[in-house]
Protein backbone atom coordinates (compact mmCIF):
# COMPACT_ATOMS: atom_id res chain seq x y z
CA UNK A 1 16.75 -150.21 65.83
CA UNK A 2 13.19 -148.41 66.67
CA UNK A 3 11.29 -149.91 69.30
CA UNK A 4 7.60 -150.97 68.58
CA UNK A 5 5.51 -148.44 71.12
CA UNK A 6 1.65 -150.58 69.75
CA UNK A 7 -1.15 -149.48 67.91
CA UNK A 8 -1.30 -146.10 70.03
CA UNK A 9 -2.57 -142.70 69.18
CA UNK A 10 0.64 -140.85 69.52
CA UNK A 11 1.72 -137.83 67.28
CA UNK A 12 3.87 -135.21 68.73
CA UNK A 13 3.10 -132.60 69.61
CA UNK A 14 -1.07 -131.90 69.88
CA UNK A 15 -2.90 -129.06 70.28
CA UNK A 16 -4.68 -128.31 73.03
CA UNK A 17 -7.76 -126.36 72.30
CA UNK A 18 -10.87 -125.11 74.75
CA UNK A 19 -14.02 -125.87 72.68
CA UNK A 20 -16.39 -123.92 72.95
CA UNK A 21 -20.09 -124.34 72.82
CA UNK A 22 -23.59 -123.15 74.39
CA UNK A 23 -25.67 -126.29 75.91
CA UNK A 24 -29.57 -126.44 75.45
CA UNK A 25 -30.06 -123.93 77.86
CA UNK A 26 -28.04 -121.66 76.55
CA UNK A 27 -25.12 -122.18 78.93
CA UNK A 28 -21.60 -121.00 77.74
CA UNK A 29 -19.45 -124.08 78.47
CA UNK A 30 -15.50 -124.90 76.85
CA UNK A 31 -14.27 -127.92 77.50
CA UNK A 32 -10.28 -129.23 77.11
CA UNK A 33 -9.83 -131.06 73.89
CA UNK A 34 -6.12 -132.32 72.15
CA UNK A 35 -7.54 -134.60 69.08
CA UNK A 36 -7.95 -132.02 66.36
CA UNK A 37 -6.13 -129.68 64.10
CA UNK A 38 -6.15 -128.26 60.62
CA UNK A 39 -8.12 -130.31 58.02
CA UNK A 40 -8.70 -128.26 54.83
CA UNK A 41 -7.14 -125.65 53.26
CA UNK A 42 -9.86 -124.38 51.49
CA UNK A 43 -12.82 -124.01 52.64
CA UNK A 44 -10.45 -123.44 55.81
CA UNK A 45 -11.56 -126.39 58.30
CA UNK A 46 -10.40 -127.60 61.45
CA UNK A 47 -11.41 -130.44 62.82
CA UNK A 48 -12.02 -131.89 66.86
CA UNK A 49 -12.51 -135.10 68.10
CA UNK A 50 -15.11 -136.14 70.99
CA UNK A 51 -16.10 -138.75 72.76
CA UNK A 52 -20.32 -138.75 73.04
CA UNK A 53 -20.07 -138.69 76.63
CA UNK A 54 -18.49 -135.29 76.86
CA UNK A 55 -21.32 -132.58 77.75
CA UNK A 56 -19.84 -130.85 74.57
CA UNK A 57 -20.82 -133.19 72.50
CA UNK A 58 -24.67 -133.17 72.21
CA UNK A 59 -24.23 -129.05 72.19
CA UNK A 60 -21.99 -129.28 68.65
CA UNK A 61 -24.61 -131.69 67.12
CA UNK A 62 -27.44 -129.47 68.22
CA UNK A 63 -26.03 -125.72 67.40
CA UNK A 64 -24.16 -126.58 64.70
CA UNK A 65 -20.96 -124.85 65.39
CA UNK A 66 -18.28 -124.13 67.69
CA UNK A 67 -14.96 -122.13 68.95
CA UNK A 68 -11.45 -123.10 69.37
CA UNK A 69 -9.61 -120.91 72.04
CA UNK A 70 -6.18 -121.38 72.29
CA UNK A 71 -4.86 -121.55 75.21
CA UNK A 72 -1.17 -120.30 76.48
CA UNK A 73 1.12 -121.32 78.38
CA UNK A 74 0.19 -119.69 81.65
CA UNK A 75 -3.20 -120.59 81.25
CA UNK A 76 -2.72 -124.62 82.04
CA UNK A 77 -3.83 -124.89 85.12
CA UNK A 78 -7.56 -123.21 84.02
CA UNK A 79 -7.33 -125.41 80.84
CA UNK A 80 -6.74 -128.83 82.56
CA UNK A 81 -9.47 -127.92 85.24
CA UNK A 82 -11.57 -127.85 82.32
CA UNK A 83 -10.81 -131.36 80.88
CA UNK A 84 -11.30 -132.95 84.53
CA UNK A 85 -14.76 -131.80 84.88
CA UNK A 86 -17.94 -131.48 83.38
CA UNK A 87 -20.14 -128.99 82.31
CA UNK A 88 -23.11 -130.94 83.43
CA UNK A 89 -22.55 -130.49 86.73
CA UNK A 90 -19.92 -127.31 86.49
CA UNK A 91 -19.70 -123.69 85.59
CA UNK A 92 -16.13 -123.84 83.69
CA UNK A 93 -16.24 -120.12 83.06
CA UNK A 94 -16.98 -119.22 86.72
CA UNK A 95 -15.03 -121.79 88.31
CA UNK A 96 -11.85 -120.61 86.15
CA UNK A 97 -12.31 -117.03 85.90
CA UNK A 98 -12.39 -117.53 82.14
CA UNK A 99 -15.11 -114.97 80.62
CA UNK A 100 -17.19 -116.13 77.94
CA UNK A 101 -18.10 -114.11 74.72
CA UNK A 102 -20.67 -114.78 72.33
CA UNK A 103 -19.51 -115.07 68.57
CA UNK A 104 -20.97 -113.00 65.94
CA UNK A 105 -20.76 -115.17 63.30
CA UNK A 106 -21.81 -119.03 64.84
CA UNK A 107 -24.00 -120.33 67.90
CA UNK A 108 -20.93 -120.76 70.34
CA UNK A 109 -18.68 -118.94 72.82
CA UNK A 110 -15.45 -118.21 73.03
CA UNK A 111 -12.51 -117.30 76.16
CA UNK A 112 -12.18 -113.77 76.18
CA UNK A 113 -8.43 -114.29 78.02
CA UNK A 114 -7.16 -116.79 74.77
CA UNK A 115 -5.31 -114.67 72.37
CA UNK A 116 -6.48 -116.77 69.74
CA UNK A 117 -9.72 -118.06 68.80
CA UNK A 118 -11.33 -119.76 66.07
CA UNK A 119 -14.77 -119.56 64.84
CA UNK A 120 -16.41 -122.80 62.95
CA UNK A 121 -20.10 -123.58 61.48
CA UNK A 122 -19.88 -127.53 61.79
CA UNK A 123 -20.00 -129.20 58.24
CA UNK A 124 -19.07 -132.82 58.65
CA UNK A 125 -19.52 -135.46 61.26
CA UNK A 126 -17.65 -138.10 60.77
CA UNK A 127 -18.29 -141.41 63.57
CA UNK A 128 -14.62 -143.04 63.93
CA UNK A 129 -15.18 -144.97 67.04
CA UNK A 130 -14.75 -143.89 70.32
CA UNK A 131 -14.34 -140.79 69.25
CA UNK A 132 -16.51 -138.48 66.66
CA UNK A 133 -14.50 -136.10 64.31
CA UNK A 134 -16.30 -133.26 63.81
CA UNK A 135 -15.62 -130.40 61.18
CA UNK A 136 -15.85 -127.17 61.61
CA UNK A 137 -15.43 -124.47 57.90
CA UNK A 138 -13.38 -121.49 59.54
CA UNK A 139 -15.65 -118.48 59.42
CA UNK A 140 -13.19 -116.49 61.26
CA UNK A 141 -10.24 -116.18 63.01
CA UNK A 142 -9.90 -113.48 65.87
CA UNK A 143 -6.27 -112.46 67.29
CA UNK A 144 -5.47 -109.67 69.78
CA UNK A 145 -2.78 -107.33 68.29
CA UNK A 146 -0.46 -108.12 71.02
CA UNK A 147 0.02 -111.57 69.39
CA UNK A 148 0.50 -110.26 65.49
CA UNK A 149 3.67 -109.73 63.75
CA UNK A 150 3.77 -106.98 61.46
CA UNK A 151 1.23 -107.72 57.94
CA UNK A 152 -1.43 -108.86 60.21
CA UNK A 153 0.48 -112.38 60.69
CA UNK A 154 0.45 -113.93 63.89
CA UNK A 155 3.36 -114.34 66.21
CA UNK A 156 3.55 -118.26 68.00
CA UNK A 157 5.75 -116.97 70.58
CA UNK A 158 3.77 -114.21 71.79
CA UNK A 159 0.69 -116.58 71.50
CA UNK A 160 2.89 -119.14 73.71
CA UNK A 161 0.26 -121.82 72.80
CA UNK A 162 0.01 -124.63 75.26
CA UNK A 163 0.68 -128.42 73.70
CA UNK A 164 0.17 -131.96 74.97
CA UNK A 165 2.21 -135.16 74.91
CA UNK A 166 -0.27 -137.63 74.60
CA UNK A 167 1.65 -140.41 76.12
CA UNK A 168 2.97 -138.53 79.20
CA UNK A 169 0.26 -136.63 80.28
CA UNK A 170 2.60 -133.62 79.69
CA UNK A 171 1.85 -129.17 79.02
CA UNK A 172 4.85 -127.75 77.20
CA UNK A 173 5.08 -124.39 75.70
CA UNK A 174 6.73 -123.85 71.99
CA UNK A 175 10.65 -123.63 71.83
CA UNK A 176 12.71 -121.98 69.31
CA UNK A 177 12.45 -120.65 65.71
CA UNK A 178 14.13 -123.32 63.53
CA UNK A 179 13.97 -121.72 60.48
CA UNK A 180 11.50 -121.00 57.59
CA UNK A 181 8.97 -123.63 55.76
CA UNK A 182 8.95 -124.12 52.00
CA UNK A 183 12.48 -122.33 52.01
CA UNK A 184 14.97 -123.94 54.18
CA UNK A 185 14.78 -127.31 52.15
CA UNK A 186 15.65 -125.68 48.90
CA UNK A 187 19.87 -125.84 49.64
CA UNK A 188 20.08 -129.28 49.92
């Protein structure tokens, strides 16, 4: 018998992203974000979830797009330093180390040091609640070679992203390959 847990906002496991945006100024900030993911298939769109009192916030609405870094594994103590302060009041790149670099393609920054980045013009906002989902179309996504498999592909244990447990307040890193995705399932 299955225990009732409430009316919580628990899925296992999330991402953890650093979102990156410039502030009015021009400021390069990231901040640590887990409600978001993939959202569309095509156009490609991701999707992140703020509350309007994060400094990020009124930076998305006004430049109209943002970054996803991905963080690894050995970057968690940088990444939850940036979802315990703000960019208000703090220099996330200089206080971590982190080194910002200005996209090509939208108004936002990414972390240099993430192997993975994403790079999304904001084309929905959607008010939920707390929270605001906003959506960002996928102009581009930027790897370093170290982290792709042969064909250009990219390789989740040489990215060693870092996920959350929403509930425990838990990092983990990925574990093992299972097996493949629309194959596996065919020999039952």
């Amino acid at each position: 018998m299955k225990q009732s847990l409430g009316a919580v906002t628990l899925v296992y496991p999330t991402p953890v992203f650093l979102v990156g945006t410039y502030d009015k100024a021009g400021k390069p900030n990231i901040m640590t974000a887990s409600w978001g993911g993939i959202c569309c298939s095509r156009p490609p769109c991701v999707a992140v979830s703020l509350r309007k009192a994060t400094y990020s916030f009124a930076s998305i609405v006004e430049r109209k797009a943002f970054t996803i870094s991905i963080p690894s594994e050995n970057q968690a103590q940088k990444v939850d330093h940036c979802g315990l302060v703000s960019g208000l009041t703090t220099d996330k790149f200089a206080e971590t180390g982190l080194t910002p670099v200005r996209s090509d393609l939208v108004d936002a920054p990414y972390v240099k040091e993430c192997s993975l980045v994403v790079e999304c013009k904001l084309v929905h906002t959607f008010e939920l609640g707390l929270h605001t989902q906003f959506v960002g179309e996928v102009l581009d996504v930027k790897a370093d070679k170290e982290v792709l498999k042969a064909g250009g592909l990219v390789d989740v244990l040489k990215v060693k992203p870092l996920i959350f447990t929403p509930d425990t307040h838990e990092y983990y890193g990925v574990g093992r390959f299972i097996g493949r995705a629309f194959s596996m399932g065919e020999s039952i």
